[in-house]
Protein backbone atom coordinates (compact mmCIF):
# COMPACT_ATOMS: atom_id res chain seq x y z
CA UNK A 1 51.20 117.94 70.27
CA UNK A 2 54.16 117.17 68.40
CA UNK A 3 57.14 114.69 69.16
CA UNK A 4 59.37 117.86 69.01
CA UNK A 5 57.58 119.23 71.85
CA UNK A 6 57.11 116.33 73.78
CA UNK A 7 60.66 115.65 73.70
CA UNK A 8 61.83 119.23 74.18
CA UNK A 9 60.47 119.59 77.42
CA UNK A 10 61.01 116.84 80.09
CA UNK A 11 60.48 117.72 83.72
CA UNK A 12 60.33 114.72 85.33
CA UNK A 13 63.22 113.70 83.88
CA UNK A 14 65.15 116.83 84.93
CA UNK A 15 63.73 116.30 88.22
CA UNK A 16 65.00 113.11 87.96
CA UNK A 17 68.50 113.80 87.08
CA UNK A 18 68.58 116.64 89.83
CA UNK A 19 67.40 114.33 92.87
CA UNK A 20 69.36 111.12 91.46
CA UNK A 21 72.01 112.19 89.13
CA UNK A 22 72.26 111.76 85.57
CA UNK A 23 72.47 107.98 84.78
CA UNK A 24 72.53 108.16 81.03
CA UNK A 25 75.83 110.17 81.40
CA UNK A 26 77.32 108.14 84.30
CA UNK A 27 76.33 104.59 82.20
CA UNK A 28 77.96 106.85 78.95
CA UNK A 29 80.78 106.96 80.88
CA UNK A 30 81.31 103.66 82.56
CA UNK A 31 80.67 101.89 79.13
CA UNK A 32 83.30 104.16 77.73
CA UNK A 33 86.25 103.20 80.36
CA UNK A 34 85.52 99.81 80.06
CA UNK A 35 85.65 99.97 76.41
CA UNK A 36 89.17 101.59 77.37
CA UNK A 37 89.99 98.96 79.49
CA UNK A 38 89.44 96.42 77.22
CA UNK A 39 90.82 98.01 74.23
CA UNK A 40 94.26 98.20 76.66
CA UNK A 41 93.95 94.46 78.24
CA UNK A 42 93.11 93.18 74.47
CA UNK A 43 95.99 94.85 72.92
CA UNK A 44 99.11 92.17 72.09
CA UNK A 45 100.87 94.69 69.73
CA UNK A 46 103.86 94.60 72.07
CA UNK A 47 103.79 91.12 73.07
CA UNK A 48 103.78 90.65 68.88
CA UNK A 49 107.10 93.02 68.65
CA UNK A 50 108.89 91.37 71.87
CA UNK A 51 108.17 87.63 70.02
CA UNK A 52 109.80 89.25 66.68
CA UNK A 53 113.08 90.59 68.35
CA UNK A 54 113.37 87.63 70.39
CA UNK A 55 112.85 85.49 67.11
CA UNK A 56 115.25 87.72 65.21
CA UNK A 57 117.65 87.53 68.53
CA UNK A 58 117.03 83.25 68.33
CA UNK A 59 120.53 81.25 67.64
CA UNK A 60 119.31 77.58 65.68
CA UNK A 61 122.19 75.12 65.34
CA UNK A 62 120.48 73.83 62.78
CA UNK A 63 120.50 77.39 60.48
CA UNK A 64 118.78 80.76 59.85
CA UNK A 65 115.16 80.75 59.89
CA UNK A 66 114.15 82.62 56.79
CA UNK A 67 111.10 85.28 56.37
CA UNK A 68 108.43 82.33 55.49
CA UNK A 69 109.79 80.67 58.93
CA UNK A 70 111.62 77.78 57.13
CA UNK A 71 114.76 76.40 58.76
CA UNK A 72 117.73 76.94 56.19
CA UNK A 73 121.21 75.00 56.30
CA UNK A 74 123.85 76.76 56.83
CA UNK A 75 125.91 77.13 53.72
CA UNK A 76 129.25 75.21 53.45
């Protein structure tokens, strides 16, 4: 017997999935949302943004900060 037709027919797994449910798929599915979740919890793209328009918002007294985040006098 080949591993072709060992794996094409399984009853005892489909008996399996029919009393119990089909884990594989529910596990599949669970490590999918939580891969969601994380990806979502994990994600500081718009804490990034908010920190750039409150930097670009930011008064110094002491000058303009320029792109390479230098502190520039203000000119006279």
């Amino acid at each position: 017997m080949s591993t072709s037709a060992i794996s094409a027919t399984t009853p005892i797994y489909d008996l399996l999935v029919q009393e119990r449910g089909d884990a594989q798929a529910e596990a599949r599915t669970a490590a999918q949302q939580t891969q969601d979740t994380a990806r979502q919890a994990l994600d500081w793209s718009s804490v990034r943004a908010a920190a750039a328009r409150r930097e670009e918002r930011a008064f110094s007294a002491f000058g303009r900060s320029g792109d390479d985040g230098q502190v520039r006098a203000l000119p006279t």
